[in-house]
Protein backbone atom coordinates (compact mmCIF):
# COMPACT_ATOMS: atom_id res chain seq x y z
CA UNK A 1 -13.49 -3.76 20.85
CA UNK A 2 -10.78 -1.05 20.71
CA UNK A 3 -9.68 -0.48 17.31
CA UNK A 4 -6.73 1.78 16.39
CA UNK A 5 -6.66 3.54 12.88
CA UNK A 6 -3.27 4.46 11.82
CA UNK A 7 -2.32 6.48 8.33
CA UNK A 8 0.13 9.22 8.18
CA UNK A 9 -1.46 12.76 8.06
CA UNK A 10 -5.49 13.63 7.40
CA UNK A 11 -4.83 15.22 3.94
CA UNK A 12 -7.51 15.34 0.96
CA UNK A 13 -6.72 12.00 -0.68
CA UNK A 14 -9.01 9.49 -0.14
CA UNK A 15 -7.18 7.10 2.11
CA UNK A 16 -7.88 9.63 4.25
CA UNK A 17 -11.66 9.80 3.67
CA UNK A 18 -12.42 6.67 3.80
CA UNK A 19 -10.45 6.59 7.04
CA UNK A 20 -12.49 9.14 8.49
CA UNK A 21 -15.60 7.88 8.02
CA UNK A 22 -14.55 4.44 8.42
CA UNK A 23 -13.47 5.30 12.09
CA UNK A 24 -16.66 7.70 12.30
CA UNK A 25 -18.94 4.46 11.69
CA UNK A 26 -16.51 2.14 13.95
CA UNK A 27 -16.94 4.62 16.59
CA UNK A 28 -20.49 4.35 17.03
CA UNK A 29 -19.81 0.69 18.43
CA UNK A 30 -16.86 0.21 19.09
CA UNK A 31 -13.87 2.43 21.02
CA UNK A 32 -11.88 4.10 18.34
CA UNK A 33 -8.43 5.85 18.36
CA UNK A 34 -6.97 7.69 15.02
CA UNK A 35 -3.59 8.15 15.04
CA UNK A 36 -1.40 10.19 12.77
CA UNK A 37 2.30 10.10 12.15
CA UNK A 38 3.49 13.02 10.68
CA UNK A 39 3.80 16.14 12.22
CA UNK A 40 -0.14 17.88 12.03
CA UNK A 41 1.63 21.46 13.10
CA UNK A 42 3.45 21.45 9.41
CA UNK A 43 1.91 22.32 6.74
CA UNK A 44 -1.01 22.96 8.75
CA UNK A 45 -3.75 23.42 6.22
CA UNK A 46 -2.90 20.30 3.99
CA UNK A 47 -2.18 17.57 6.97
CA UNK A 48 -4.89 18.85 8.65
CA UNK A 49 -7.62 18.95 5.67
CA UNK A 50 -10.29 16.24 7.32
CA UNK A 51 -9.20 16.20 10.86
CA UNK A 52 -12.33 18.24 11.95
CA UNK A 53 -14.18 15.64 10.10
CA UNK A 54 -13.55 13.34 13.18
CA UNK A 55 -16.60 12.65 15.00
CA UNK A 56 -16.13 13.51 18.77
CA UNK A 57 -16.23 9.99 19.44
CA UNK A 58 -13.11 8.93 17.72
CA UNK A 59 -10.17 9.95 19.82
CA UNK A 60 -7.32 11.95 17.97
CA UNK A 61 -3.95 11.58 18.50
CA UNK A 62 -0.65 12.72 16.18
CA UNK A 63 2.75 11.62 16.67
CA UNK A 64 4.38 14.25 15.59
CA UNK A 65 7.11 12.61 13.79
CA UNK A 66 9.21 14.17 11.06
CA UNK A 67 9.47 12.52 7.41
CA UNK A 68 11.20 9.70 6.74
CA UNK A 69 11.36 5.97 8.29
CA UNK A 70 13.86 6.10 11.29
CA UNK A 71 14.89 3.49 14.11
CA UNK A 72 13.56 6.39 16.99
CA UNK A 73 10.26 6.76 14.36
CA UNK A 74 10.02 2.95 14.62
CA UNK A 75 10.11 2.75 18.32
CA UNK A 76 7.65 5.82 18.77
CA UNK A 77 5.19 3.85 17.16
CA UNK A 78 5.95 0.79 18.73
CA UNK A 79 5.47 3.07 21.88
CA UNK A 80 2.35 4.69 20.74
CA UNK A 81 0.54 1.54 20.22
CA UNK A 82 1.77 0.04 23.02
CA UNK A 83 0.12 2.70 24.99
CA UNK A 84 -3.16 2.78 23.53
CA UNK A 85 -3.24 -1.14 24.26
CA UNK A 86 -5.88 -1.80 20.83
CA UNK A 87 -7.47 -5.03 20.21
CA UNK A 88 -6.90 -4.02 16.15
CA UNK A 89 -4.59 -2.18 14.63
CA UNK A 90 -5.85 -1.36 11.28
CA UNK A 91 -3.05 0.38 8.86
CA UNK A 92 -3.92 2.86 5.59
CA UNK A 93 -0.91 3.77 3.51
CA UNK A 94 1.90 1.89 1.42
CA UNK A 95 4.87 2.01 3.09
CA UNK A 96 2.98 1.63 6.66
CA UNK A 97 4.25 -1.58 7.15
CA UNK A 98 8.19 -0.04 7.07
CA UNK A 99 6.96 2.58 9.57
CA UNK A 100 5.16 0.18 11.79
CA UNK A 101 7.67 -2.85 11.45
CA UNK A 102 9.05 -2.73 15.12
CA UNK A 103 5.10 -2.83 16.27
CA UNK A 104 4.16 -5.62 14.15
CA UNK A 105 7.29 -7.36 14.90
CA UNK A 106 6.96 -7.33 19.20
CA UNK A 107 2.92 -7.21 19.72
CA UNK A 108 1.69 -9.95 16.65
CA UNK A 109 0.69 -12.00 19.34
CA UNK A 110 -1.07 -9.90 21.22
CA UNK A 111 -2.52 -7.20 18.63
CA UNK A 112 -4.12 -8.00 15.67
CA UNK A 113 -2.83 -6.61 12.49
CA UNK A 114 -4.80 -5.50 9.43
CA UNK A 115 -3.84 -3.45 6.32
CA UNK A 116 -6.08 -2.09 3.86
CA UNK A 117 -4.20 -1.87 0.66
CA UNK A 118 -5.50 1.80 -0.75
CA UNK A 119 -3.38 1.17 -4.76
CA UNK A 120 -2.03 -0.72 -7.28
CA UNK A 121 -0.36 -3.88 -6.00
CA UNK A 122 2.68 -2.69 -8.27
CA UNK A 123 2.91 0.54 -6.04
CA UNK A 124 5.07 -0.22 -3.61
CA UNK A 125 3.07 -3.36 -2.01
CA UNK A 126 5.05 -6.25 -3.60
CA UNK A 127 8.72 -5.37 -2.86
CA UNK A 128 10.72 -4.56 0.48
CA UNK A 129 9.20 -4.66 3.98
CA UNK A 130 5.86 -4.62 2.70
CA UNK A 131 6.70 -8.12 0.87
CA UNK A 132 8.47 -9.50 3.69
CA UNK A 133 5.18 -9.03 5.67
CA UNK A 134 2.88 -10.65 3.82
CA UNK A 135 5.41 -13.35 3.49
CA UNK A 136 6.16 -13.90 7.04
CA UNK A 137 3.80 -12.69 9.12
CA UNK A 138 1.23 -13.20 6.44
CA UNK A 139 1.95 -16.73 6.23
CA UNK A 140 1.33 -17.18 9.69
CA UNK A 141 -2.38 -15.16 10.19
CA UNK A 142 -0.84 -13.06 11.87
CA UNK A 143 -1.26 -10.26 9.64
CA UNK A 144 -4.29 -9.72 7.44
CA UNK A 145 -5.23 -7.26 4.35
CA UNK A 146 -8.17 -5.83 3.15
CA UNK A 147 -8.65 -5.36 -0.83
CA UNK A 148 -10.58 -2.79 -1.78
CA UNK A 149 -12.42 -4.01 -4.69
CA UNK A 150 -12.75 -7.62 -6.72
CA UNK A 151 -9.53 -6.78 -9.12
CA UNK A 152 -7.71 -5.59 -6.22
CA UNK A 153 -8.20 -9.15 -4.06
CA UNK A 154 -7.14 -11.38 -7.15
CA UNK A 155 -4.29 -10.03 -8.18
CA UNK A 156 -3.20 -9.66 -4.17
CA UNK A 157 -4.16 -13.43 -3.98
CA UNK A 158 -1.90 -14.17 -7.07
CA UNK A 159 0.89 -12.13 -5.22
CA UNK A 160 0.76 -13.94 -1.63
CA UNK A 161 -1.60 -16.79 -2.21
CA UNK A 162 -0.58 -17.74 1.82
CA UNK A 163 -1.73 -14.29 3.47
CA UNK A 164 -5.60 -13.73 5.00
CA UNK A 165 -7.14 -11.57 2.72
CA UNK A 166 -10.30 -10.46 2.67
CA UNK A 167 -12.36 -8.15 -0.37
CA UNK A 168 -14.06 -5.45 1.44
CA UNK A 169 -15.20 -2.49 -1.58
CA UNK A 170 -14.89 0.98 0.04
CA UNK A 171 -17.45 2.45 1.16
CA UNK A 172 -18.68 5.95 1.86
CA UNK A 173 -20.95 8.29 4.19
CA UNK A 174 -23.59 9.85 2.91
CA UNK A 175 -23.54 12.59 0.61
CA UNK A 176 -25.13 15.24 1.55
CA UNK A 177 -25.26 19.17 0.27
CA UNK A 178 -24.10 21.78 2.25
CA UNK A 179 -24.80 25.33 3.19
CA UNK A 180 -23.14 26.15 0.04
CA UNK A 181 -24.74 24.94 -2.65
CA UNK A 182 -26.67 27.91 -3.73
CA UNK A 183 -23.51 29.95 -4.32
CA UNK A 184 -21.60 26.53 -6.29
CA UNK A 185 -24.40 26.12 -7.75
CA UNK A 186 -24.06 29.42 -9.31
CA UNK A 187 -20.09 29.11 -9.78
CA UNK A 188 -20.99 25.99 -11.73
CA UNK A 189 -23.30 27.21 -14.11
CA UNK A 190 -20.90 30.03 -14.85
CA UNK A 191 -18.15 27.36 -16.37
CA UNK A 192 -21.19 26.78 -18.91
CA UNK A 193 -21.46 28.20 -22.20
CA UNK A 194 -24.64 27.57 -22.53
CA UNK A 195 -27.74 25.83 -21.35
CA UNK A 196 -26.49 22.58 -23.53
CA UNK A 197 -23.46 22.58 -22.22
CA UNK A 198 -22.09 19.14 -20.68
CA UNK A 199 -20.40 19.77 -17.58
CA UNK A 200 -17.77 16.90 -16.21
CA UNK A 201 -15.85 17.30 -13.22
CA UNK A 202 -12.39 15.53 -12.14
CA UNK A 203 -11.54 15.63 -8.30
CA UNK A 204 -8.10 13.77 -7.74
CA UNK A 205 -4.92 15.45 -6.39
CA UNK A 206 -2.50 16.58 -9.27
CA UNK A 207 -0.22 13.72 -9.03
CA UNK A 208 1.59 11.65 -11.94
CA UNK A 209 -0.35 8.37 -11.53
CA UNK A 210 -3.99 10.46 -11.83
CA UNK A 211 -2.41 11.07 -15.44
CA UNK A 212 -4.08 14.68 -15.25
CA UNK A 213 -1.46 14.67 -19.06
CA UNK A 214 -4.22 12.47 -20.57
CA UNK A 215 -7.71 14.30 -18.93
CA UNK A 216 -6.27 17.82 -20.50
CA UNK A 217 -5.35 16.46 -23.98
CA UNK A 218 -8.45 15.05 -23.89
CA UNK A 219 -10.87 17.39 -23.29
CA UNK A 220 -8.50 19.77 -25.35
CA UNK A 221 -9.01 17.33 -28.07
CA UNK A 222 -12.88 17.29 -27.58
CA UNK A 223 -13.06 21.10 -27.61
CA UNK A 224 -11.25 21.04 -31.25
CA UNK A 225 -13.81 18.47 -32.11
CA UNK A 226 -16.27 21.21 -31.75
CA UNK A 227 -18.22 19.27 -28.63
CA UNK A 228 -19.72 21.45 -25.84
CA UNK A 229 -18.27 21.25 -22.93
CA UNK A 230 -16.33 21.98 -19.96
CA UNK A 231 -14.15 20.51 -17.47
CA UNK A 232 -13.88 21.33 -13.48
CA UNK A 233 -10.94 20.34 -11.75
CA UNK A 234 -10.78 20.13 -7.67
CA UNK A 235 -7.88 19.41 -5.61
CA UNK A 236 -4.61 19.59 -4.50
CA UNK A 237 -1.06 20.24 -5.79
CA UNK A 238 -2.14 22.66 -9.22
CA UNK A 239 0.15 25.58 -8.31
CA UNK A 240 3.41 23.10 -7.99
CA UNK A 241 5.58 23.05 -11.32
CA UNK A 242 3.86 20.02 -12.84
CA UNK A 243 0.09 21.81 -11.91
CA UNK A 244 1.34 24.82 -13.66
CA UNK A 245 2.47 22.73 -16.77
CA UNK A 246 -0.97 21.37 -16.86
CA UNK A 247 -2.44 24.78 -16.15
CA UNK A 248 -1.01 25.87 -19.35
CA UNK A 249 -1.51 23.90 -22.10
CA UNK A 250 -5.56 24.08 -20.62
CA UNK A 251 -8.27 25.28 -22.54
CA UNK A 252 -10.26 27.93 -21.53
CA UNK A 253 -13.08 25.55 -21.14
CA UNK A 254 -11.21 23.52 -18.38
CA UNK A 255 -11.22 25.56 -15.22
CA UNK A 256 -8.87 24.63 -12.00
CA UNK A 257 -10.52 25.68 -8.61
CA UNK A 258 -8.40 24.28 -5.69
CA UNK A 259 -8.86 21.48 -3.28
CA UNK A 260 -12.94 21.75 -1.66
CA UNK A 261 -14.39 19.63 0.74
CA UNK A 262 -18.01 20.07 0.17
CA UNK A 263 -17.67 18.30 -2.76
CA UNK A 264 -21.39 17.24 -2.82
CA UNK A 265 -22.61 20.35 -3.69
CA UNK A 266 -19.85 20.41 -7.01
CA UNK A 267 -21.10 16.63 -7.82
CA UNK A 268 -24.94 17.59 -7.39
CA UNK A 269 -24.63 20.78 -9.99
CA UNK A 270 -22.50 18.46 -13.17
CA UNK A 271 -23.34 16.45 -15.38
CA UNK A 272 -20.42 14.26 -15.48
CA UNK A 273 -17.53 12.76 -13.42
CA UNK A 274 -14.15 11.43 -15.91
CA UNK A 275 -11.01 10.06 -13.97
CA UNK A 276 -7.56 9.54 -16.02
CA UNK A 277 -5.60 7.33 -13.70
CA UNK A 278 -2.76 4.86 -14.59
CA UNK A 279 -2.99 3.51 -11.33
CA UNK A 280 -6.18 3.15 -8.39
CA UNK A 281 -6.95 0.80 -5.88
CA UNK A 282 -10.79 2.28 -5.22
CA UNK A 283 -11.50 5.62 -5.95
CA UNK A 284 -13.05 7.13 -3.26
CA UNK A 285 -14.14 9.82 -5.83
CA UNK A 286 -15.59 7.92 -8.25
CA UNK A 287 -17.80 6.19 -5.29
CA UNK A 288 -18.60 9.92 -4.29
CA UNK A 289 -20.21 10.51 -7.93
CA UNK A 290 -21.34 7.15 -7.94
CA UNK A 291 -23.59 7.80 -4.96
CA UNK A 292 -24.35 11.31 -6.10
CA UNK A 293 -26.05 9.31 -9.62
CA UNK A 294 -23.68 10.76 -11.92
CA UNK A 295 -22.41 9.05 -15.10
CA UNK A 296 -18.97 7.99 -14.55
CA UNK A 297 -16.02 7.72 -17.14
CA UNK A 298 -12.75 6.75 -16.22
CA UNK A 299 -9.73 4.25 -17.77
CA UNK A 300 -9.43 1.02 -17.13
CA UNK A 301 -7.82 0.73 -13.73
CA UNK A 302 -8.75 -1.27 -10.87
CA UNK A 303 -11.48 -0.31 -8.73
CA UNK A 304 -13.04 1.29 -11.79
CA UNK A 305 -13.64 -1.56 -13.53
CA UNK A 306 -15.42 -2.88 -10.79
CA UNK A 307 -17.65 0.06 -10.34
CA UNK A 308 -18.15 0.93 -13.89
CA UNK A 309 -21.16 -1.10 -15.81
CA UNK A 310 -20.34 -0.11 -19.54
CA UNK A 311 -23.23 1.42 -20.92
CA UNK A 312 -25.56 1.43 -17.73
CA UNK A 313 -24.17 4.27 -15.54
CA UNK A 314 -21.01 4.89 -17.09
CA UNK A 315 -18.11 4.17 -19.79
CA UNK A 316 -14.37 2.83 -19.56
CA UNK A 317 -12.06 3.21 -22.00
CA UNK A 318 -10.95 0.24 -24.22
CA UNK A 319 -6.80 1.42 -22.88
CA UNK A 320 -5.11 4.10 -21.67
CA UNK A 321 -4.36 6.11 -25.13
CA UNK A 322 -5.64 9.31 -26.08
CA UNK A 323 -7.57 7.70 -28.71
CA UNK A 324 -9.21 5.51 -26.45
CA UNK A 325 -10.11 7.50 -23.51
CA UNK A 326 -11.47 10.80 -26.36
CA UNK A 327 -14.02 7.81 -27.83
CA UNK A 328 -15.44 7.02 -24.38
CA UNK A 329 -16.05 10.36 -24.00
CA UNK A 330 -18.04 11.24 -26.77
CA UNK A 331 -19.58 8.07 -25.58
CA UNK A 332 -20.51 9.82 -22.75
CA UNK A 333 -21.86 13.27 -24.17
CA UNK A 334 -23.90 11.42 -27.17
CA UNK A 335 -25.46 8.75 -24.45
CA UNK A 336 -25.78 11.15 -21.62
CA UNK A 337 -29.03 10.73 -20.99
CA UNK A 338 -29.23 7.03 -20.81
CA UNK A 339 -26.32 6.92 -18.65
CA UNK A 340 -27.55 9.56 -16.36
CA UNK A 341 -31.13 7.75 -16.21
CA UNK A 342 -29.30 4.18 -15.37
CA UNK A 343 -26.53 5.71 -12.98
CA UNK A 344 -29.37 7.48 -10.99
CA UNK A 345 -31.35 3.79 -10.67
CA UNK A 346 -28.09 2.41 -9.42
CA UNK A 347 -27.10 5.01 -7.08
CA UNK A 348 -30.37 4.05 -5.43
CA UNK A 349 -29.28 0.71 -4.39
CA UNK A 350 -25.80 0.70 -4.32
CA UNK A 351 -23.57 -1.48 -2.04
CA UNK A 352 -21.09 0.80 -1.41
CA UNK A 353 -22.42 2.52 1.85
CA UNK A 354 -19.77 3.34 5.05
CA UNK A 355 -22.92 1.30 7.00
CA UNK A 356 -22.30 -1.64 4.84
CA UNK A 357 -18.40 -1.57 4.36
CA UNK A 358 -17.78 -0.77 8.27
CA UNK A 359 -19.87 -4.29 9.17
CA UNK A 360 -17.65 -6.22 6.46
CA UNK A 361 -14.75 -4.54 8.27
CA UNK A 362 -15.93 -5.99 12.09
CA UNK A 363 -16.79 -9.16 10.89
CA UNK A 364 -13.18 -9.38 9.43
CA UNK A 365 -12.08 -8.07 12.63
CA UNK A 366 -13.37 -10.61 15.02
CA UNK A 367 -12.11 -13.46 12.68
């Protein structure tokens, strides 16, 4: 089976690594082809941040097409998959249905069409193109979606109750430390105050719906309480106007070190992971410090609340107020070792493996 992965640039969010190792698994049975839209030779660094995560199976191609959604973008595409002359196209990214409308449009009845919806139905999937779609070409199986966790598929099956969708949780490949370790492990334990100090990280891009506002005030707010601890931050986007706003109303007990892709090594030396977000489809992070047996405490968005057993190997916040999210973690630091002994047990068994999610994925496939 030749399956074609399409998304728009290889940058550190985790569309795009779960892509990557998605097609890395894919590739060891089937013929794979990742494609990338936007131009890979701009901003070289940031569109380019897994691309050497490909294995040498998967075949890499980039478009090279500028920003925006244009008729001669459209017909690229079209071109492009034309070309490549895939069994499955599989799309990543919210607005890929605009870019890939021509496609869908002429080669439905040749290609099969999947999308795995990465967000928040509210963000973008249930208006426009996208809507017109899963109403059209929906209707007719001829275009199929993925949800990425049991919240995700109901309230997509509420939305279009006539489209083929399947629940398929994320999954991820397996964590494993790196060369580096020794020297995080000592940049870690200098972000401690002390032996007793609890030590959460939060990797997410700085972005308005990871509601970074809410993680600062809150471990600001735990620091007045006179609680011990200290907050990493890793990712992108913390020296643009908004990072440097958060930045500064920090604590020196929360410490910003840039975007890192070893991130093993940072989950293996805390003792925490906390996410913030208003709006997730399914973390790829929080299955990172799932699978890493690390308590996990996030709000109550989707994806979280699927992953999230309250009291067993982590805590969600009764809302999304300060209040709320401060109690669940001082849940977190009074319980810790409960938590940690229960999220380590589940970590052992969980279900949310790239081996495990690529099979759901093939099955759904040949459908």
């Amino acid at each position: 089976m030749k399956i074609l992965e399409i998304l728009f640039t290889l940058t550190s969010g985790g569309a795009e690594r779960f892509a990557v190792d998605l097609s890395n698994e894919l590739s060891k049975t089937n013929d794979v082809v990742l494609i990338t839209l936007k131009n890979d030779a701009v901003d070289i660094e940031t569109r380019n941040f897994y691309k050497f995560d490909l294995d040498k199976r998967v075949k890499y191609k980039n478009l090279g097409l500028p920003d925006g959604a244009h008729f001669s973008t459209e017909w690229k595409i079209y071109q492009a998959i034309k070309q490549e002359k895939p069994d499955i196209v599989h799309l990543h990214g919210g607005r890929m249905n605009v870019f890939c409308f021509m496609a869908i449009t002429l080669l439905h009845r040749k290609i099969k069409f999947f999308q795995t919806i990465h967000n928040d139905l509210h963000n973008g999937y249930d208006k426009g193109l996208n809507k017109f779609v899963y109403t059209t070409f929906g209707r007719v199986k001829k275009f199929h979606c993925a949800a990425l966790s049991p919240k995700n598929h109901e309230d997509l099956r509420a939305l279009y109750p006539n489209l083929d969708v399947k629940c398929i949780t994320n999954g991820r490949a397996k964590m494993e430390l790196t060369d580096l370790y020794a020297d995080v492990k000592n940049e870690m334990e200098s972000f401690r105050t002390n032996k007793d100090t609890k030590l959460f990280v939060h990797v997410a891009r700085c972005a308005k719906d990871k509601n970074q506002n809410l993680l600062i005030d809150g471990f600001n707010e735990l620091k007045k309480q006179g609680r011990n601890v200290s907050l990493v931050i890793i990712g992108m986007g913390y020296d643009s106007a908004e990072g440097k706003k958060l930045q500064a109303k920090a604590d020196n007990h929360i410490h910003f070190i840039g975007p890192h892709k070893n991130i093993a090594d940072y989950l293996a030396c805390a003792d925490a992971f906390t996410l913030s977000s208003t709006f997730e489809g399914m973390p790829i992070t929080l299955l990172e410090a799932c699978l890493m047996g690390l308590p996990l405490i996030s709000t109550p968005v989707c994806g979280a609340v699927d992953i999230i057993q309250n009291g067993k190997n982590g805590i969600l916040s009764d809302d999304f107020t300060l209040n709320a999210y401060i109690k669940a973690l001082n849940y977190a630091i009074d319980n810790h070792k409960n938590l940690k002994e229960q999220a380590v047990i589940m970590a052992k068994k969980s279900p949310y493996t790239i081996e495990i999610c690529a099979k759901k994925y093939v099955d759904f496939f040949k459908s």
